[in-house]
N, C-alpha and C. Protein backbone atom coordinates (compact mmCIF):
# COMPACT_ATOMS: atom_id res chain seq x y z
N UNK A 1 -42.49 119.45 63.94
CA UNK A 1 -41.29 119.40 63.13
C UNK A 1 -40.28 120.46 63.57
N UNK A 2 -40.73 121.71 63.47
CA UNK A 2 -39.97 122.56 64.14
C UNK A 2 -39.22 122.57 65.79
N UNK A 3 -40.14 121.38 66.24
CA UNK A 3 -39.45 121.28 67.72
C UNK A 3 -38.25 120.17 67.68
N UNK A 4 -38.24 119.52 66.67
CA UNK A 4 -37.34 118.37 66.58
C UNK A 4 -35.94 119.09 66.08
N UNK A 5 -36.49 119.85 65.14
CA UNK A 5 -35.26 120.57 64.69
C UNK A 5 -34.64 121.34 65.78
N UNK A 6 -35.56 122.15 66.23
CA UNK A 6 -34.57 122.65 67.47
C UNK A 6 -33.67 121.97 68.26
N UNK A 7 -34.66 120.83 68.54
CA UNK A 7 -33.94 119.93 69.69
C UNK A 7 -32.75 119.48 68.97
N UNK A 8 -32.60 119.51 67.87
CA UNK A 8 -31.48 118.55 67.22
C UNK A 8 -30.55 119.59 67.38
N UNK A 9 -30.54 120.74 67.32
CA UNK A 9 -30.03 121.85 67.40
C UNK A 9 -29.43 122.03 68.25
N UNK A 10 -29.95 122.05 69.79
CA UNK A 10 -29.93 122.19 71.00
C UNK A 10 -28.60 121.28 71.66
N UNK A 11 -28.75 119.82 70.90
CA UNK A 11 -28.09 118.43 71.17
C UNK A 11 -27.16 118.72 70.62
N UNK A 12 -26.76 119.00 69.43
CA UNK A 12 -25.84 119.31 68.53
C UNK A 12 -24.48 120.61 68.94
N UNK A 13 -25.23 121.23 69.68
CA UNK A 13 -24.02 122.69 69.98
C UNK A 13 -23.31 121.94 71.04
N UNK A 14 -23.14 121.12 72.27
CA UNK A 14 -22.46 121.03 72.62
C UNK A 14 -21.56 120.12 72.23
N UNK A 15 -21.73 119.21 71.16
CA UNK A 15 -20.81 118.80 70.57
C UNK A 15 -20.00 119.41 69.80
N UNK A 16 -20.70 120.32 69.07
CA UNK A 16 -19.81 121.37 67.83
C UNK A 16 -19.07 122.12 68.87
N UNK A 17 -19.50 122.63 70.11
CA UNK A 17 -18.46 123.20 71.04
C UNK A 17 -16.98 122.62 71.75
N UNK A 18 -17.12 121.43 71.34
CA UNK A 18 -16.30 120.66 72.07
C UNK A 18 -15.27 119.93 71.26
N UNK A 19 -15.90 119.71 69.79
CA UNK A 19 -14.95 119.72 69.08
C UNK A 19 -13.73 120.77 68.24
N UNK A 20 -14.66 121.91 68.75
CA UNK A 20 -13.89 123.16 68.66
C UNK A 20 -12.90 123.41 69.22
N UNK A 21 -12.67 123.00 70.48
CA UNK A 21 -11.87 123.03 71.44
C UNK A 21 -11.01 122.31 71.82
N UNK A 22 -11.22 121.23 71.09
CA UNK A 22 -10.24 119.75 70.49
C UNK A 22 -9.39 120.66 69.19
N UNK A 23 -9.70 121.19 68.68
CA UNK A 23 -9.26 121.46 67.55
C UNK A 23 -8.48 123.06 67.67
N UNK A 24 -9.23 123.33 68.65
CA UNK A 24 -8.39 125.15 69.35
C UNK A 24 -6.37 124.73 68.99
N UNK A 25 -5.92 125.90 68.30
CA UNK A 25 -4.52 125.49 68.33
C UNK A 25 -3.97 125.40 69.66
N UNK A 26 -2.74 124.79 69.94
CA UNK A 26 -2.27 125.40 71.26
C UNK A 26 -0.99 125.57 70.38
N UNK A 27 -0.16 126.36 71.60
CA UNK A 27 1.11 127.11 71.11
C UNK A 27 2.28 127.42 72.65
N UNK A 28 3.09 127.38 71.97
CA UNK A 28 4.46 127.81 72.88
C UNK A 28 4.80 128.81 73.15
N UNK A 29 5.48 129.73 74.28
CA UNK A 29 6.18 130.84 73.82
C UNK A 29 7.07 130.59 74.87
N UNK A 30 8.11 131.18 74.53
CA UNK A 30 9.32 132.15 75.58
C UNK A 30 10.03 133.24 75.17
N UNK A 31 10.80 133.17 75.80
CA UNK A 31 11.99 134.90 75.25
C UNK A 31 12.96 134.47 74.83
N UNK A 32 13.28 133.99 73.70
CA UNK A 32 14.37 133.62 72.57
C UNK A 32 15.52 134.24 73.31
N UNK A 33 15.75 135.54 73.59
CA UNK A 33 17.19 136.14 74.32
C UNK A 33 17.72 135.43 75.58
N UNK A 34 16.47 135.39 76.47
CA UNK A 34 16.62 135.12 77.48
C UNK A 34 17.36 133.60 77.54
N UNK A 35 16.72 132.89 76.51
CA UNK A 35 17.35 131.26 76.63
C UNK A 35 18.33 131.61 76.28
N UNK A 36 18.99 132.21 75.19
CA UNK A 36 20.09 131.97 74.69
C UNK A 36 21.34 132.74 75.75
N UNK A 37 21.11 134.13 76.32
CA UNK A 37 21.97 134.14 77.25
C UNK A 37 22.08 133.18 78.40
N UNK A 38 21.31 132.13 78.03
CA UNK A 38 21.06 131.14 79.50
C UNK A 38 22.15 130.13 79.47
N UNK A 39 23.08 130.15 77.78
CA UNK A 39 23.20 128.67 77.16
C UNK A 39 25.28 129.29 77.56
N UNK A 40 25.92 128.24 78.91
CA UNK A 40 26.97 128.46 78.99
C UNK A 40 27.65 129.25 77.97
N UNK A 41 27.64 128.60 76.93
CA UNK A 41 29.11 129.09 76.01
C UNK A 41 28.51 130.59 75.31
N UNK A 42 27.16 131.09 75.46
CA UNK A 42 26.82 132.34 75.30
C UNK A 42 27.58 133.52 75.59
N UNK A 43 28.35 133.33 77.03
CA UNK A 43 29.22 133.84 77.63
C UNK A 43 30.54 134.12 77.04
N UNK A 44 31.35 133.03 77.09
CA UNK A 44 32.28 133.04 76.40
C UNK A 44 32.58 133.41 74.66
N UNK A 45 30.88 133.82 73.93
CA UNK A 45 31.46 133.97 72.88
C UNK A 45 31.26 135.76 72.62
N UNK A 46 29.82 135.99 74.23
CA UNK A 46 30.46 137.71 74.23
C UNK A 46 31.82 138.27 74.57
N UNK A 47 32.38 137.46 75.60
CA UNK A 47 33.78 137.51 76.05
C UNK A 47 34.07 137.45 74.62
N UNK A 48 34.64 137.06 73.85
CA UNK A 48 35.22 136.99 72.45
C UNK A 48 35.15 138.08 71.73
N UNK A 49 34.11 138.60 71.76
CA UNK A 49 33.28 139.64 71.15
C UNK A 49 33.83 141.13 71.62
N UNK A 50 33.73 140.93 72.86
CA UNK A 50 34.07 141.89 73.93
C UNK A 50 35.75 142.71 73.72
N UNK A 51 36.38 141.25 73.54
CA UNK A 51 37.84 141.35 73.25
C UNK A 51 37.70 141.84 71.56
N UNK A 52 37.36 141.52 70.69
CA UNK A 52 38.00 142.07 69.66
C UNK A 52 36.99 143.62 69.45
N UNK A 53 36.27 143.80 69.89
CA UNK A 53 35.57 144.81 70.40
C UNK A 53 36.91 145.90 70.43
N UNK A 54 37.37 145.21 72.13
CA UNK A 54 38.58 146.57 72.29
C UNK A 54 39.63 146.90 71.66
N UNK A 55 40.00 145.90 70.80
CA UNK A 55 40.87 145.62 69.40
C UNK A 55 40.40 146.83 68.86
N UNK A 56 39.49 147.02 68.55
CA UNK A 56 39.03 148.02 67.66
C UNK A 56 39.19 149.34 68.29
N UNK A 57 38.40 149.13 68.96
CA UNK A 57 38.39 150.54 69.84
C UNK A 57 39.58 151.43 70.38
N UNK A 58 40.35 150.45 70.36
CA UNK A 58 41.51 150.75 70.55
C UNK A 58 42.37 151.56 69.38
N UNK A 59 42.29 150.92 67.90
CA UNK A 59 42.47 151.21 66.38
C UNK A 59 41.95 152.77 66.51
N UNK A 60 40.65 153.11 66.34
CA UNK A 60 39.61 153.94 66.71
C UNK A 60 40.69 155.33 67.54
N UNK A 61 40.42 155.10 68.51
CA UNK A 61 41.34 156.25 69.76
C UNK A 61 42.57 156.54 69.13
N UNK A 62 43.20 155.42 68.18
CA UNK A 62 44.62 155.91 67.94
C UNK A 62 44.30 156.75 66.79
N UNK A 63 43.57 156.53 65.91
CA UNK A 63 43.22 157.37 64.74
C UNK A 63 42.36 158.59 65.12
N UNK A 64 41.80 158.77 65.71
CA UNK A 64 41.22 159.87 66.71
C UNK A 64 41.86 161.36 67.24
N UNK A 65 43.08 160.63 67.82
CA UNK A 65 44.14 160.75 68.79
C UNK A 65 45.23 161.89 67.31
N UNK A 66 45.54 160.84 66.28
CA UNK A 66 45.87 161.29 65.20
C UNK A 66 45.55 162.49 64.40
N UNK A 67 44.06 162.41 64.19
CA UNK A 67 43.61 163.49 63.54
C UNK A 67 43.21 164.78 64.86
N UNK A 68 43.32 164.58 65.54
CA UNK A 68 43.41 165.29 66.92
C UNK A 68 44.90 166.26 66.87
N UNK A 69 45.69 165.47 67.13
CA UNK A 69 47.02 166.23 66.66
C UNK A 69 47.22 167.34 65.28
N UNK A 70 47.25 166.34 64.15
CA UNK A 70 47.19 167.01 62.81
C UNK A 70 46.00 168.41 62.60
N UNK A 71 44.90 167.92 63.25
CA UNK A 71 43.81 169.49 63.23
C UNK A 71 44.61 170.65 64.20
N UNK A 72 44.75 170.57 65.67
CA UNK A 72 45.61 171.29 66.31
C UNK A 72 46.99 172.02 65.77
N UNK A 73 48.02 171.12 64.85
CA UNK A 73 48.73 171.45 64.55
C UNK A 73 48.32 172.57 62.93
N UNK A 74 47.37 171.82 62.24
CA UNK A 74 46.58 172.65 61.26
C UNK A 74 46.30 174.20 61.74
N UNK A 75 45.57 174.14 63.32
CA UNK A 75 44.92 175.29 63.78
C UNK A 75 45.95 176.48 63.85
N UNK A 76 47.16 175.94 64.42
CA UNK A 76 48.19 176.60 64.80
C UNK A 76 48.96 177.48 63.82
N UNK A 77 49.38 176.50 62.78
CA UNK A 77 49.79 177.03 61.83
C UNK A 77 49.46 177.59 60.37
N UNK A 78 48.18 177.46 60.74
CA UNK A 78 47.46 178.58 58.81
C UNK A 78 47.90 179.64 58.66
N UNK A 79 48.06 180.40 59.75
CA UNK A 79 47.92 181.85 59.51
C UNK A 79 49.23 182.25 59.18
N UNK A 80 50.25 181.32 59.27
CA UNK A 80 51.55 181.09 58.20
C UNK A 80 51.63 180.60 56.77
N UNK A 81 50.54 179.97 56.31
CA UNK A 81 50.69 178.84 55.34
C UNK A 81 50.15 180.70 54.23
N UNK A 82 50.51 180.03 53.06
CA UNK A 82 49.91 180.88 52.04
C UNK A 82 48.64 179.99 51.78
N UNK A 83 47.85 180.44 50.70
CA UNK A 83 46.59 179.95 50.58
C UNK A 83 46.75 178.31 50.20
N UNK A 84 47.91 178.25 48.98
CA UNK A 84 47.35 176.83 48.74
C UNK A 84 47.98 175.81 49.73
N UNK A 85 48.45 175.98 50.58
CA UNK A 85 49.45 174.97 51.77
C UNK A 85 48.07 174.75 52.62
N UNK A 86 47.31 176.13 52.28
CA UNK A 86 46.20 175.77 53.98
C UNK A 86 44.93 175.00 53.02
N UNK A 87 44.89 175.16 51.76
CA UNK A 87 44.09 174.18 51.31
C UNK A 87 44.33 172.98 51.05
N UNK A 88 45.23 172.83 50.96
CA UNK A 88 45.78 171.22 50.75
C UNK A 88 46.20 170.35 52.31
N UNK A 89 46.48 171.03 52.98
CA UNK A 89 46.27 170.72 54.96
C UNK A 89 44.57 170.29 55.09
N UNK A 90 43.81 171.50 54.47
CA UNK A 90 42.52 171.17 54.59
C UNK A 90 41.94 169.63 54.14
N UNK A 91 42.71 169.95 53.18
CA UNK A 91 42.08 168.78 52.05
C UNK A 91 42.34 167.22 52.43
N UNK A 92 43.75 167.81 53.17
CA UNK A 92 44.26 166.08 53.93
C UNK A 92 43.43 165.59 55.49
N UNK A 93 43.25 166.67 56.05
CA UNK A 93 42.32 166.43 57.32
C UNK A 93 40.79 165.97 56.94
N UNK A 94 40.27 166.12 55.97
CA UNK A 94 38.77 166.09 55.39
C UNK A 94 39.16 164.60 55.28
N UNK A 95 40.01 163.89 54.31
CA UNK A 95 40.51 162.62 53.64
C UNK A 95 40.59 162.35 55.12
N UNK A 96 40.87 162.33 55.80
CA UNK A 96 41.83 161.75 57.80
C UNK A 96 40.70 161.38 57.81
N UNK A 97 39.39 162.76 58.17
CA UNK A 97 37.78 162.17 58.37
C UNK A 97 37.47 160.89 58.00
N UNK A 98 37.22 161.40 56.65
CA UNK A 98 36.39 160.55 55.76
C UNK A 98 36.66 159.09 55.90
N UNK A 99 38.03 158.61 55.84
CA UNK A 99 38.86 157.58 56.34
C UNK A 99 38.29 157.07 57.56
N UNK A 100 38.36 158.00 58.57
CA UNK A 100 38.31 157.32 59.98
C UNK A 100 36.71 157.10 59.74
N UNK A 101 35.66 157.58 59.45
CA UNK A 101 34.09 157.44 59.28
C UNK A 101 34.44 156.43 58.73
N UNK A 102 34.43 155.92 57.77
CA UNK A 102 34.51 154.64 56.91
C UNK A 102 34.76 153.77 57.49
N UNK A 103 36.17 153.68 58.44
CA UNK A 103 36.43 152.68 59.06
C UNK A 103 35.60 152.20 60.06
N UNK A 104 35.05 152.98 60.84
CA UNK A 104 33.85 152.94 61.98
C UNK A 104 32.69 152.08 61.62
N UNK A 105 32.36 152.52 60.19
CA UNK A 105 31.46 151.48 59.61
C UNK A 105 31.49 150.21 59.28
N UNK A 106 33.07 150.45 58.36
CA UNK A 106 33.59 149.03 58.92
C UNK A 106 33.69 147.87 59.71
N UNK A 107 34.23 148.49 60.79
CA UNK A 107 34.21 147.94 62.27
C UNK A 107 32.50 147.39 62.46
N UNK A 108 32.02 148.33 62.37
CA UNK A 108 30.22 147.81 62.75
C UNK A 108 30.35 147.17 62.29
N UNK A 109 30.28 146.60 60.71
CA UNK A 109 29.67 145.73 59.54
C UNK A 109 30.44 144.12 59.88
N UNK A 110 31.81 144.25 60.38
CA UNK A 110 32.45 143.60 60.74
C UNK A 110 32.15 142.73 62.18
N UNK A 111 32.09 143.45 63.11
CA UNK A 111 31.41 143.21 64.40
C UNK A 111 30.14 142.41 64.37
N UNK A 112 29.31 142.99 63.57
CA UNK A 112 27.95 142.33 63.41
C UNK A 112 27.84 140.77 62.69
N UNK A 113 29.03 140.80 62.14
CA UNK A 113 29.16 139.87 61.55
C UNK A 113 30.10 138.33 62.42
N UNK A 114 30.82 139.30 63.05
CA UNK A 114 31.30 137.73 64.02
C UNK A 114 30.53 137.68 64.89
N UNK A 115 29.62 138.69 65.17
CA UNK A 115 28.78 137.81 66.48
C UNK A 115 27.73 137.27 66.00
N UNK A 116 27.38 136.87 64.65
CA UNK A 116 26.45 136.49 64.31
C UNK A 116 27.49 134.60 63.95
N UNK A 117 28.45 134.75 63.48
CA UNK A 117 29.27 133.82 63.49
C UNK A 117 29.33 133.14 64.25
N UNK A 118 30.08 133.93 65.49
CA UNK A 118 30.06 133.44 67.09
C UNK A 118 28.59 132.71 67.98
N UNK A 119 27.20 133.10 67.11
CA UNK A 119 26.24 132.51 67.90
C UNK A 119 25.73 131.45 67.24
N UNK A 120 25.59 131.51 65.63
CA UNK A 120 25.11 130.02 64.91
C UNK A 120 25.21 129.16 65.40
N UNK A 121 26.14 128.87 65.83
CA UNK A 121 26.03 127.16 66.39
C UNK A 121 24.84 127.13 68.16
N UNK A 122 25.02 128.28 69.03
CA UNK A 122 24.25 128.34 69.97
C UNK A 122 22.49 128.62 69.19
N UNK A 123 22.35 129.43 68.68
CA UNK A 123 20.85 129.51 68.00
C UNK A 123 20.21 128.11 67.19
N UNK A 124 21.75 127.58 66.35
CA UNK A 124 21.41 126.86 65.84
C UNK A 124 20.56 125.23 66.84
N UNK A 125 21.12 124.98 67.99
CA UNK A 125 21.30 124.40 68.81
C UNK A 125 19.74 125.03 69.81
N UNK A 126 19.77 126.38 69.77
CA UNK A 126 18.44 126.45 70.46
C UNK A 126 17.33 125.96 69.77
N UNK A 127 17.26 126.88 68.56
CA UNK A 127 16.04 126.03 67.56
C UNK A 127 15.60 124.50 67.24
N UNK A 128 16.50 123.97 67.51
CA UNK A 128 16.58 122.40 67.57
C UNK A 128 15.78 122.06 68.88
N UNK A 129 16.06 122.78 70.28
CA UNK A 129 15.91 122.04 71.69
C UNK A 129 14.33 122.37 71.70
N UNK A 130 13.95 123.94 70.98
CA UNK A 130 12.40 124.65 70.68
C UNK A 130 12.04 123.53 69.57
N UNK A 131 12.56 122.97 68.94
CA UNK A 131 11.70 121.88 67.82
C UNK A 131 11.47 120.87 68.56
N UNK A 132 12.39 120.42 69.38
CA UNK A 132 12.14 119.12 69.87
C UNK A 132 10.54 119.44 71.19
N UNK A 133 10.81 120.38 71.95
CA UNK A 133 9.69 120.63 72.89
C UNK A 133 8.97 120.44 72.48
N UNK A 134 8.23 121.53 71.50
CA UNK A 134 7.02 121.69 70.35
C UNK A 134 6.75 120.42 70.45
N UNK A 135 7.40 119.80 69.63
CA UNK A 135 6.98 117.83 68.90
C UNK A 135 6.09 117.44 70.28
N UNK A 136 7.81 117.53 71.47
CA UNK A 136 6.73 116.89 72.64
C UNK A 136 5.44 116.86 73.26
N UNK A 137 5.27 118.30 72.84
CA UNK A 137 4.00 118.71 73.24
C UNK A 137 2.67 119.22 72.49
N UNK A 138 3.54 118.55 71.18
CA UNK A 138 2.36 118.54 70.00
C UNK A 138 1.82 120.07 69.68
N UNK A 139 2.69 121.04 70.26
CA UNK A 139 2.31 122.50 69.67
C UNK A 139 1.93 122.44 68.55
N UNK A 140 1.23 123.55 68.16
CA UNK A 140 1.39 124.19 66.92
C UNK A 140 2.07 124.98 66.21
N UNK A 141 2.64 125.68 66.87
CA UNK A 141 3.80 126.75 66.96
C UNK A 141 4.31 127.24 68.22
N UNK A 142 5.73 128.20 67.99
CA UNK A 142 5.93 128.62 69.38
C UNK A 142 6.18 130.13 68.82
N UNK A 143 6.14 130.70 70.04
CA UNK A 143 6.11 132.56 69.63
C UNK A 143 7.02 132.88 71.25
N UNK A 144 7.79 134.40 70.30
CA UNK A 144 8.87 134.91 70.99
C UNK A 144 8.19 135.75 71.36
N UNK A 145 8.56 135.88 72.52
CA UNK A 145 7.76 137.10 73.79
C UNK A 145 8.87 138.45 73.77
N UNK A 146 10.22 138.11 73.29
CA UNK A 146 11.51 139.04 73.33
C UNK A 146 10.86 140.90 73.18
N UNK A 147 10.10 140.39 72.38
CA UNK A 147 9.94 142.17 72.11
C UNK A 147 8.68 142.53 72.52
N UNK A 148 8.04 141.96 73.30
CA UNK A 148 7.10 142.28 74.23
C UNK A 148 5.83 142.63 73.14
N UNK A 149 5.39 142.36 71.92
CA UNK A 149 4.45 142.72 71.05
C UNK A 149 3.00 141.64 72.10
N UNK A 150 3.33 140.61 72.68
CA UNK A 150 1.89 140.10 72.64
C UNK A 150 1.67 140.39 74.84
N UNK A 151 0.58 141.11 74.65
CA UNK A 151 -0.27 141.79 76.05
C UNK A 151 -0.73 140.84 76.70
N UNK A 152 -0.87 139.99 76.23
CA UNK A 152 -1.66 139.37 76.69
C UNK A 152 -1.65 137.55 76.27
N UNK A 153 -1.13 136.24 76.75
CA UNK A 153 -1.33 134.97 76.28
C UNK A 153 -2.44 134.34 77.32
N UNK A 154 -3.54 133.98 76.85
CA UNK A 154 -4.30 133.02 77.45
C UNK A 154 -3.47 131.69 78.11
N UNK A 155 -3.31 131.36 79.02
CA UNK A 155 -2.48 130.10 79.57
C UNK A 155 -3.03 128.86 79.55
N UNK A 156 -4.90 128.99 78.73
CA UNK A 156 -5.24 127.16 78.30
C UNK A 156 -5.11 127.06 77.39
N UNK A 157 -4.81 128.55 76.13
CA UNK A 157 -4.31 127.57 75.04
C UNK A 157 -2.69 127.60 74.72
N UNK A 158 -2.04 128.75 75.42
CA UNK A 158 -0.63 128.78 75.33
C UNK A 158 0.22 128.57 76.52
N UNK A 159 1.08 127.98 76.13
CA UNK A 159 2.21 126.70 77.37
C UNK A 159 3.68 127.73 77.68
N UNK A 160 3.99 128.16 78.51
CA UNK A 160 5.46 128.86 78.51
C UNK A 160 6.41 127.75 78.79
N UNK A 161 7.24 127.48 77.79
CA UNK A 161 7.99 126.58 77.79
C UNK A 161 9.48 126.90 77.68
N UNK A 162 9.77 127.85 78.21
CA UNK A 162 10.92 128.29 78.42
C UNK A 162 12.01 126.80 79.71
N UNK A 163 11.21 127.01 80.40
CA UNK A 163 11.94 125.97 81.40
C UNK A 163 12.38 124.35 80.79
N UNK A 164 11.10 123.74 80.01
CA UNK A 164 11.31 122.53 79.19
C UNK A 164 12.48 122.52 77.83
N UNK A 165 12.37 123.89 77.70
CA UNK A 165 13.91 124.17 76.32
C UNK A 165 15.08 124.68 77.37
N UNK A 166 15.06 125.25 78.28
CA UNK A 166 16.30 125.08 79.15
C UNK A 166 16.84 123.69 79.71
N UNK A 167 15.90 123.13 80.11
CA UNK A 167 16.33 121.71 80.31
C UNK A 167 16.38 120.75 79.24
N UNK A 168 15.76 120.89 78.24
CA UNK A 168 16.31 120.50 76.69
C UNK A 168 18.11 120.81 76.25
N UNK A 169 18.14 122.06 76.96
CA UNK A 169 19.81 122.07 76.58
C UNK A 169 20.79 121.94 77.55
N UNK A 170 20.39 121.48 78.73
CA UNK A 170 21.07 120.63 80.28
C UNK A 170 21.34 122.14 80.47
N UNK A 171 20.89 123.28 80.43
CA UNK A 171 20.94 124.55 80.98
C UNK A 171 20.42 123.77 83.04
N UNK A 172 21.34 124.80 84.12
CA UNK A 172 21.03 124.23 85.21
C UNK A 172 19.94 125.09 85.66
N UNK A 173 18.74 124.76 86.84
CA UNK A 173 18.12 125.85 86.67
C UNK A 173 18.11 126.39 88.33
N UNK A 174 17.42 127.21 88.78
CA UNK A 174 17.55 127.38 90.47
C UNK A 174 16.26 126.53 91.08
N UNK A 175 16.53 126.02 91.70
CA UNK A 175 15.01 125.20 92.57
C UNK A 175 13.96 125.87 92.57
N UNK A 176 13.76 127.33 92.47
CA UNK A 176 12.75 128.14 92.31
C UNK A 176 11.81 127.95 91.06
N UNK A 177 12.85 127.69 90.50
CA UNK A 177 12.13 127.68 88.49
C UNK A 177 11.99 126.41 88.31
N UNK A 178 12.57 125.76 88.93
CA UNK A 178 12.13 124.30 88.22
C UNK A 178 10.50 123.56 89.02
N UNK A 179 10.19 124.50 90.03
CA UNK A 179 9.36 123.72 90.39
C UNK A 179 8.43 125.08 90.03
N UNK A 180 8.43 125.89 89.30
CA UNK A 180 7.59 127.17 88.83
C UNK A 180 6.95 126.53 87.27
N UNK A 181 5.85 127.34 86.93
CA UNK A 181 5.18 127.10 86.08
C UNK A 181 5.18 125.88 84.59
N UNK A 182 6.27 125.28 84.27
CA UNK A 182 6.28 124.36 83.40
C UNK A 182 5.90 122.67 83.80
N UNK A 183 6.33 123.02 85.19
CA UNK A 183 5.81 121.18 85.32
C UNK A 183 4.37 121.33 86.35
N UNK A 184 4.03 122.77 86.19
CA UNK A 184 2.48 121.89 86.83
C UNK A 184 1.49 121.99 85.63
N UNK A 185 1.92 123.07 84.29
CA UNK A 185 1.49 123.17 83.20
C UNK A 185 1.08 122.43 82.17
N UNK A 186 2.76 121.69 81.85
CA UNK A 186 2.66 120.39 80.86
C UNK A 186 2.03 119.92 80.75
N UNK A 187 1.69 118.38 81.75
CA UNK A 187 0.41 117.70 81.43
C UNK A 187 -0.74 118.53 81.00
N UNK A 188 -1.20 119.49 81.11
CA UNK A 188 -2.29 119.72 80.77
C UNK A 188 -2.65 120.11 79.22
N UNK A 189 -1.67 120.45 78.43
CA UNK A 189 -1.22 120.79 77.37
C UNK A 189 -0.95 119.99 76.30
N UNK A 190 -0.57 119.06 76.67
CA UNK A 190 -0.16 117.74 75.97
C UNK A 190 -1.39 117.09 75.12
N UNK A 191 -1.56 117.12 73.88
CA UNK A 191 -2.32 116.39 73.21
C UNK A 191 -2.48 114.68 73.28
């Protein structure tokens, strides 16, 4: 009795092994940045960016430039002012600060905000070309390599599909990459 059981045992693991492995997830990854600086109009909407960028910066230097003057001219002349002229000079250069800090933050809060404007429709448009791959290839998920957290991807159960979502978005590629790792990969991946 005990030998039957074994044997049933014996017979049995390589099936339970194999359906394991039917059932192993598989998964996607690429570098989310990397596609998206890949995607033409990426360009043109840092160019955009770039420009109202110096808009600012420009704002910035002149107010700079400003309280630059007014402190110098402050420096020059206290030791004329009676007390309350040099506190109230004081008091207006502190306000100049405080002003120009504020605005700086501004500018950030602002900035961050059109280039997040400026890319929706490209992200929006990537996530779509990464949904459609996935489907194709019956992933389970896909994972961003951008910040370098994973050491290490096994390559039988995870697919780099960076090249199949570049050509998902008629991105052109160099003859080097297109005949590099995604099309001798695929088939094998494919459920």
């Amino acid at each position: 009795m005990l030998r039957r059981v074994l044997l049933l045992v014996l017979c049995a693991l390589p099936a339970a092994l194999a359906a394991q492995t039917l059932t192993q997830p598989k998964f996607g990854y690429l570098n989310y940045a990397e596609v998206l600086k890949a995607i033409p109009q990426y360009a043109e909407a840092e160019a955009n960016l770039a420009k109202l960028q110096g808009q600012y910066d420009a704002e910035i230097q002149r107010s700079e430039d400003e309280f630059t003057r007014k402190y110098a001219e402050f420096l020059q002349e206290q030791k004329d002012f009676p007390q309350n002229i040099m506190v109230k000079r004081h008091k207006e250069l502190q306000e100049l600060m405080e002003k120009s800090i504020a605005f700086k933050h501004e500018i950030q809060t602002t900035l961050e905000t059109a280039r997040d404007k400026m890319l929706e429709p490209l992200t929006a448009e990537l996530n779509d070309a990464i949904s459609r791959v996935a489907l194709k290839y019956n992933l389970d998920y896909v994972v961003n390599t951008e910040e370098k957290c994973y050491l290490f991807i096994n390559p039988s159960v995870g697919m780099d599909i960076t090249n199949d979502v570049k050509a998902e978005l008629g991105i052109q590629q160099p003859a080097a990459d297109a005949t590099s790792g995604t099309a001798k990969t695929s088939n094998s991946y494919a459920r």
